[in-house]
Protein backbone atom coordinates (compact mmCIF):
# COMPACT_ATOMS: atom_id res chain seq x y z
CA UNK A 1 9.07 2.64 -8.08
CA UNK A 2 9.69 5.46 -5.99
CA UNK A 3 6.55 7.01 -6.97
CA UNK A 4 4.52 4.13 -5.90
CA UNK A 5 6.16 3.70 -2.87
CA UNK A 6 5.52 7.86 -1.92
CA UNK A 7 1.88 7.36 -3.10
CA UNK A 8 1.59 4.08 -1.15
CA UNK A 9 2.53 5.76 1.98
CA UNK A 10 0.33 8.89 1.31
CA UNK A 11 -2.72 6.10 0.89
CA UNK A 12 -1.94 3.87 4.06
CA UNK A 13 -1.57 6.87 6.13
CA UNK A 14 -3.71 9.66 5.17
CA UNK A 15 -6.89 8.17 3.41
CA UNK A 16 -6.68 4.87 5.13
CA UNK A 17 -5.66 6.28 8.85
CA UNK A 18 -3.40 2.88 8.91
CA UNK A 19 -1.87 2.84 12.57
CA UNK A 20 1.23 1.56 13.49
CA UNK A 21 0.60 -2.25 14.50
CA UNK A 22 -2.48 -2.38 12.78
CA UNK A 23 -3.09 -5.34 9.89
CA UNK A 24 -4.04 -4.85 6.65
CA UNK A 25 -5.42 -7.22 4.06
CA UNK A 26 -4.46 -6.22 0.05
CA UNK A 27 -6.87 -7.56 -2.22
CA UNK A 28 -5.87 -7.42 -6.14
CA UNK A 29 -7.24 -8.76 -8.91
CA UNK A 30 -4.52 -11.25 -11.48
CA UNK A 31 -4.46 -8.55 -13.92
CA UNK A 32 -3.41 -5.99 -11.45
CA UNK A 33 0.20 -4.28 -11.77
CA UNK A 34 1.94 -6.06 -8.88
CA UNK A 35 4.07 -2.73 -7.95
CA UNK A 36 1.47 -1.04 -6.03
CA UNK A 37 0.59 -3.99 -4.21
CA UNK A 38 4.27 -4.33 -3.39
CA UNK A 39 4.66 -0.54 -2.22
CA UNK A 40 2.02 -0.57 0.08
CA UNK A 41 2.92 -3.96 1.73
CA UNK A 42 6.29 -2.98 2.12
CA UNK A 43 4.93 0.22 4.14
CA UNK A 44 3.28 -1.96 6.68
């Protein structure tokens, strides 16, 4: 999990350029692994 969560981050803030008080929508498919999902929403 602690993998995710560092890659998450890395995502959100470098590729993404996710600001501080900005909203983000995750979109995942039902056959998705739910931990990535998780990781980044818990960044926000």
């Amino acid at each position: 999990m602690i993998e995710c969560i560092e890659r998450a981050h890395y995502i959100l803030s470098n590729l993404m350029a996710v600001k501080p008080g900005e909203e983000v929508l995750i979109a995942i498919d039902p056959q998705t692994d739910m931990r990535m999902a998780n990781a980044m929403a818990a960044q926000l």
